[in-house]
N, C-alpha and C. Protein backbone atom coordinates (compact mmCIF):
# COMPACT_ATOMS: atom_id res chain seq x y z
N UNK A 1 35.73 -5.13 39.34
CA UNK A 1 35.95 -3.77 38.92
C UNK A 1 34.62 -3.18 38.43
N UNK A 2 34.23 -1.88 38.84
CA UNK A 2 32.94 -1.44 38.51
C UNK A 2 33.13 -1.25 37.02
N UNK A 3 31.72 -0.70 36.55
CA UNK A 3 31.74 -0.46 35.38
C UNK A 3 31.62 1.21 34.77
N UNK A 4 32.31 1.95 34.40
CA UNK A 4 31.80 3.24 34.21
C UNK A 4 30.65 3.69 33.28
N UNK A 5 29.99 4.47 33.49
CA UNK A 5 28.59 4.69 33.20
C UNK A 5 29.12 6.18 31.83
N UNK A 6 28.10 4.95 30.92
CA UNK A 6 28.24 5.94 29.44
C UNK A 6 28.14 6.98 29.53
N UNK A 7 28.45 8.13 29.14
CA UNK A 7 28.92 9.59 28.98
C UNK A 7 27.64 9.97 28.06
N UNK A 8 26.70 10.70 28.61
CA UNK A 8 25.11 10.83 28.19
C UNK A 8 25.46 11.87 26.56
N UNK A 9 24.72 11.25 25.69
CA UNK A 9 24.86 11.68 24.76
C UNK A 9 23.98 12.37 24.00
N UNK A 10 23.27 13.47 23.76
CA UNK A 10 22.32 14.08 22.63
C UNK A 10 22.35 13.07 21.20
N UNK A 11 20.98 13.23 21.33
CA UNK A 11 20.56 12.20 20.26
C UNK A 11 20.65 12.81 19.25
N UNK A 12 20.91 12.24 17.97
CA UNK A 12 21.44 13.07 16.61
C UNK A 12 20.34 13.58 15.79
N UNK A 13 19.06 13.41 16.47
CA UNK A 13 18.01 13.85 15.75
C UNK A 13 17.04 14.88 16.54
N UNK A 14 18.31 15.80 17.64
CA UNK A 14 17.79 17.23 17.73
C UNK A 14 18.93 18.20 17.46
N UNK A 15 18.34 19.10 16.95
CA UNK A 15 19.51 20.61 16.74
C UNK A 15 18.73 22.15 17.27
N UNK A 16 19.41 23.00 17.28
CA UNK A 16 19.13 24.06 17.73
C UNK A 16 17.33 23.98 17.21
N UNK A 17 17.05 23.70 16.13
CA UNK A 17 15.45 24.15 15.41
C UNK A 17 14.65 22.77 16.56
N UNK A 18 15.48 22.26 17.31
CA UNK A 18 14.54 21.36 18.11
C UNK A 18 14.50 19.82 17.97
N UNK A 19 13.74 19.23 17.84
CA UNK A 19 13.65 17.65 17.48
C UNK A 19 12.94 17.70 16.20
N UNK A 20 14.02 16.76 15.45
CA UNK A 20 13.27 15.98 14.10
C UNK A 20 12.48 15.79 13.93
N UNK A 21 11.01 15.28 13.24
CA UNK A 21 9.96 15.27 13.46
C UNK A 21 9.55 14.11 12.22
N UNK A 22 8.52 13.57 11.77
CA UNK A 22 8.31 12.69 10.71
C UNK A 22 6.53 13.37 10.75
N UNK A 23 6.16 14.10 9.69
CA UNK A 23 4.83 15.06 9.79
C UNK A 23 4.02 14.04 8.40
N UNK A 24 2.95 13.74 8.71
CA UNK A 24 1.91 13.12 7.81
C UNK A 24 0.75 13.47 7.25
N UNK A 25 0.17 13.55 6.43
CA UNK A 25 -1.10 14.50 5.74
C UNK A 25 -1.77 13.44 5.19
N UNK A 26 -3.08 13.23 5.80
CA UNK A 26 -3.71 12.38 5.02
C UNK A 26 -5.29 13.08 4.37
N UNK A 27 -5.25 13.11 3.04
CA UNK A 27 -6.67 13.95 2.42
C UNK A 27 -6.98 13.11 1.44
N UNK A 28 -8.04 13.27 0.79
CA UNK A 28 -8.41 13.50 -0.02
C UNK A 28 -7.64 13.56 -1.35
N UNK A 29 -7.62 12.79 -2.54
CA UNK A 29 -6.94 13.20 -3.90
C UNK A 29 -7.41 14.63 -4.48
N UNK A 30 -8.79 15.05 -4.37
CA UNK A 30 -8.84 16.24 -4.76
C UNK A 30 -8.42 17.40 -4.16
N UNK A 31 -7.74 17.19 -2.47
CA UNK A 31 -7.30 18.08 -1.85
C UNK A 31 -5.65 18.61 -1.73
N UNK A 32 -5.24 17.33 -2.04
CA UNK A 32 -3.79 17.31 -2.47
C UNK A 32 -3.12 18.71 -2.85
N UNK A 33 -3.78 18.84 -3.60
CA UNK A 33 -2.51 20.22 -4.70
C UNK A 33 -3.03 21.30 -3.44
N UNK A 34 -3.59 21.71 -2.42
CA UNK A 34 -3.99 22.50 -2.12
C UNK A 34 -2.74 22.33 -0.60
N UNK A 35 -2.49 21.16 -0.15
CA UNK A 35 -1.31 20.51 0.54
C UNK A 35 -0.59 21.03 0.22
N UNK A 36 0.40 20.95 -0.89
CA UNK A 36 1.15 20.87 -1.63
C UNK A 36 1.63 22.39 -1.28
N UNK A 37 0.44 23.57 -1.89
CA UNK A 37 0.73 24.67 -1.85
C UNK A 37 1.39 25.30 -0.69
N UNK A 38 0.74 25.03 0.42
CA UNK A 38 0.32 24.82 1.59
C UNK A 38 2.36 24.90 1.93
N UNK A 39 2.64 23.67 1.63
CA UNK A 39 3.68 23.67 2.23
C UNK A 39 5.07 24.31 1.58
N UNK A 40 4.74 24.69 0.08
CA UNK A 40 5.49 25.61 -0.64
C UNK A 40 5.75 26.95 -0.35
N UNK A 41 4.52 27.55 0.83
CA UNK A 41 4.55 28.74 1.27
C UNK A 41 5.17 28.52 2.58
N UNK A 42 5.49 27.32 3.15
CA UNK A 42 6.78 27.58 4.22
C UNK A 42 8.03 28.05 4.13
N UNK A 43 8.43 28.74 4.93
CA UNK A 43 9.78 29.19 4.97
C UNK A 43 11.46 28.19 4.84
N UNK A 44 10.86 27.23 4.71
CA UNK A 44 12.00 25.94 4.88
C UNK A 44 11.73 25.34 3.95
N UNK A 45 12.88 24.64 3.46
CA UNK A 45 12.28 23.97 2.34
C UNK A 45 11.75 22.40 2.61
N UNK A 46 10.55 21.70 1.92
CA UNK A 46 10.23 20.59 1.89
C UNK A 46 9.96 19.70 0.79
N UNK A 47 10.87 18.67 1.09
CA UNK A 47 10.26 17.18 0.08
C UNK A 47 9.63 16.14 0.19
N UNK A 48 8.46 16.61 0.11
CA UNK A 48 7.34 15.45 0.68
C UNK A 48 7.56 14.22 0.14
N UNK A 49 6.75 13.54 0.18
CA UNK A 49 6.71 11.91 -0.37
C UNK A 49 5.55 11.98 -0.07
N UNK A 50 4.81 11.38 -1.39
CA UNK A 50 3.25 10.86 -1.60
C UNK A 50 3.05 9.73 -1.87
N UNK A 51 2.07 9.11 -1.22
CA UNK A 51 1.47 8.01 -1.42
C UNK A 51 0.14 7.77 -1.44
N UNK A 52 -0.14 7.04 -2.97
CA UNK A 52 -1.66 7.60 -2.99
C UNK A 52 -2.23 5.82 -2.82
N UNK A 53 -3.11 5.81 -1.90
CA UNK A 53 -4.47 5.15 -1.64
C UNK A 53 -5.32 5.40 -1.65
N UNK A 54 -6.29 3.97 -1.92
CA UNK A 54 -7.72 4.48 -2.29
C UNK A 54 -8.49 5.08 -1.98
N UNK A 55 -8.93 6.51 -2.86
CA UNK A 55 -9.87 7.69 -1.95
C UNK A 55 -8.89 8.03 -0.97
N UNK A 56 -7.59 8.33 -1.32
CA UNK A 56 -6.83 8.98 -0.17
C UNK A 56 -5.50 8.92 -0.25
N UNK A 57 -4.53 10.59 -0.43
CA UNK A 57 -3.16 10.77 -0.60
C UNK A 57 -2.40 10.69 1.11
N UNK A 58 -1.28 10.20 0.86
CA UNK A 58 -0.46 10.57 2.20
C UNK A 58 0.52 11.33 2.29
N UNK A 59 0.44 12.56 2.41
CA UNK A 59 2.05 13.26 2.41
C UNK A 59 2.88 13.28 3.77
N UNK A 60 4.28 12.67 3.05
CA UNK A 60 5.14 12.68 4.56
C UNK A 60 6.38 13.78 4.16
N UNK A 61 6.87 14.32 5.02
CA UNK A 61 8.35 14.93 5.38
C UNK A 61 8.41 15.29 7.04
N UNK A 62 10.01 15.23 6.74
CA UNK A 62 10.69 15.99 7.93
C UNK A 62 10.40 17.10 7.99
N UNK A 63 10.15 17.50 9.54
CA UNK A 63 10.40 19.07 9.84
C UNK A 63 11.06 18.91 11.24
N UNK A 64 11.77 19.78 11.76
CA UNK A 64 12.25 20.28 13.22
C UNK A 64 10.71 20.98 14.00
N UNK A 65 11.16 20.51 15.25
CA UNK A 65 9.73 21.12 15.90
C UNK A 65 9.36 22.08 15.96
N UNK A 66 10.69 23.24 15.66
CA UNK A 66 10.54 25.00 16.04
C UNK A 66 9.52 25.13 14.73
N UNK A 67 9.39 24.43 13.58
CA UNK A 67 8.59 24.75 12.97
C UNK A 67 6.98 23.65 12.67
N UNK A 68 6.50 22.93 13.32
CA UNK A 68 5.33 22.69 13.64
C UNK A 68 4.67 23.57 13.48
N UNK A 69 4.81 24.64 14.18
CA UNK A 69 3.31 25.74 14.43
C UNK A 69 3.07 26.52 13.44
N UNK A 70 4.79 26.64 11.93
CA UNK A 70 4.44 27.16 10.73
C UNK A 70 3.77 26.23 9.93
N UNK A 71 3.98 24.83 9.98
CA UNK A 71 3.33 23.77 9.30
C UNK A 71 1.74 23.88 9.37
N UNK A 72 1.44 23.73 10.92
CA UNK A 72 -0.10 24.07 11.01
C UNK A 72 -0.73 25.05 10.37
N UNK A 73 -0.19 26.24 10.65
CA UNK A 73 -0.89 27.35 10.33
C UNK A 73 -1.00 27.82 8.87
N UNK A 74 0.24 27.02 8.14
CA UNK A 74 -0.04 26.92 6.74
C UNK A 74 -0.93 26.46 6.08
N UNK A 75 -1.32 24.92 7.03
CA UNK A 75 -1.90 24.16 6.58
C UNK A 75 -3.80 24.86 6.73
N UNK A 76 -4.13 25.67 7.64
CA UNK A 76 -5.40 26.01 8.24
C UNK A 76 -5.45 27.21 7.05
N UNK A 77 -4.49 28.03 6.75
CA UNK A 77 -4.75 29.01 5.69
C UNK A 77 -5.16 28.27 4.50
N UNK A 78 -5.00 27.09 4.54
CA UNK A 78 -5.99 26.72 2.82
C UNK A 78 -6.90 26.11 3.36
N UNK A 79 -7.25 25.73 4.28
CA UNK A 79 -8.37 25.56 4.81
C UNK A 79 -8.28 23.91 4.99
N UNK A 80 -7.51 23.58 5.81
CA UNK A 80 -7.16 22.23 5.90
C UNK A 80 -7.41 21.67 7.54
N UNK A 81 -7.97 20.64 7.64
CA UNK A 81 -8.18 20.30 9.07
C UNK A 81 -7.39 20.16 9.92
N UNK A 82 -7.15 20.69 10.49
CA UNK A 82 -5.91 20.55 11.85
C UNK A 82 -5.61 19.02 12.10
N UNK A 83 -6.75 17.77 12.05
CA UNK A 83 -6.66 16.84 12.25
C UNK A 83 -6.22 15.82 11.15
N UNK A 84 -5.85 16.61 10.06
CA UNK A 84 -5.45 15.50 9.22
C UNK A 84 -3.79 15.86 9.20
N UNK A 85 -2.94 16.38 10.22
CA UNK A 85 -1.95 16.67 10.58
C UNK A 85 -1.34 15.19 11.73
N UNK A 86 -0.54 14.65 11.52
CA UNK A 86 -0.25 13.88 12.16
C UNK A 86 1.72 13.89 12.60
N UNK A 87 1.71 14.00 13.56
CA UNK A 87 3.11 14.24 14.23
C UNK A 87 3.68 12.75 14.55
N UNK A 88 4.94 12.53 14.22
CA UNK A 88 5.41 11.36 15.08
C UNK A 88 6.97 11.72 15.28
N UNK A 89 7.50 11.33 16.56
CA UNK A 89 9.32 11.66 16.41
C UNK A 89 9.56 10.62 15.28
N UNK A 90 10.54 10.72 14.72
CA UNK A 90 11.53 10.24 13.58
C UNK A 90 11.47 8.52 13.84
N UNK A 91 12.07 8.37 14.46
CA UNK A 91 12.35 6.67 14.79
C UNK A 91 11.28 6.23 15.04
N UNK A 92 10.26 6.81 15.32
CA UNK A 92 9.01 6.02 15.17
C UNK A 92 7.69 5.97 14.44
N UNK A 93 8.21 6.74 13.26
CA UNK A 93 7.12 6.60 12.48
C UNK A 93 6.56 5.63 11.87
N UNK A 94 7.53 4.62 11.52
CA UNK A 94 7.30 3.66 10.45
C UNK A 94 7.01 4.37 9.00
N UNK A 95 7.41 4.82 8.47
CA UNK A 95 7.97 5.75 6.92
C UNK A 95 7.38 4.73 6.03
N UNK A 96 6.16 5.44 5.11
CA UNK A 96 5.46 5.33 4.08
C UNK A 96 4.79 3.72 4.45
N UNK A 97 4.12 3.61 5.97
CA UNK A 97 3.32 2.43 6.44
C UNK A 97 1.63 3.53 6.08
């Protein structure tokens, strides 16, 4: 007897705002609060998680992808490097590594 083929399913970590996202900030301790601000002036709300190493903070949160390009551009208005922006989908970030 064949086997019937699973009924394709949307993964629970996209919604209308897009795919989940796991977003990372790595600076500087003296640059931090300027992060911080940074992401207080987004339109969504966020709860980062910090982790501070030596000569260097890590901020992580979720965002949906529709908003990436507000994350960036928040982040460039305080004058923050585009490259200390780091994207990963959800399931593969490895969370606070």
């Amino acid at each position: 007897m064949p086997t019937r083929p699973k009924p394709a399913t949307k993964s629970a970590l996209f919604s209308p705002e897009g795919e989940l996202l796991f977003l990372r900030i790595s600076v500087e301790p003296k640059i931090v609060e300027e992060v911080l601000e940074a992401l207080a002036s987004l339109s969504f709300p966020v709860n980062p998680q910090l982790y501070h190493r030596p000569a260097q903070v890590v901020v992580e949160f979720p965002a949906y992808s529709t908003r990436l390009g507000e994350v960036r551009t928040a982040l460039e208005h305080r004058g923050l490097k585009p490259d200390s922006l780091e994207v990963n989908r959800v399931l593969a970030a490895g969370v606070g590594s």
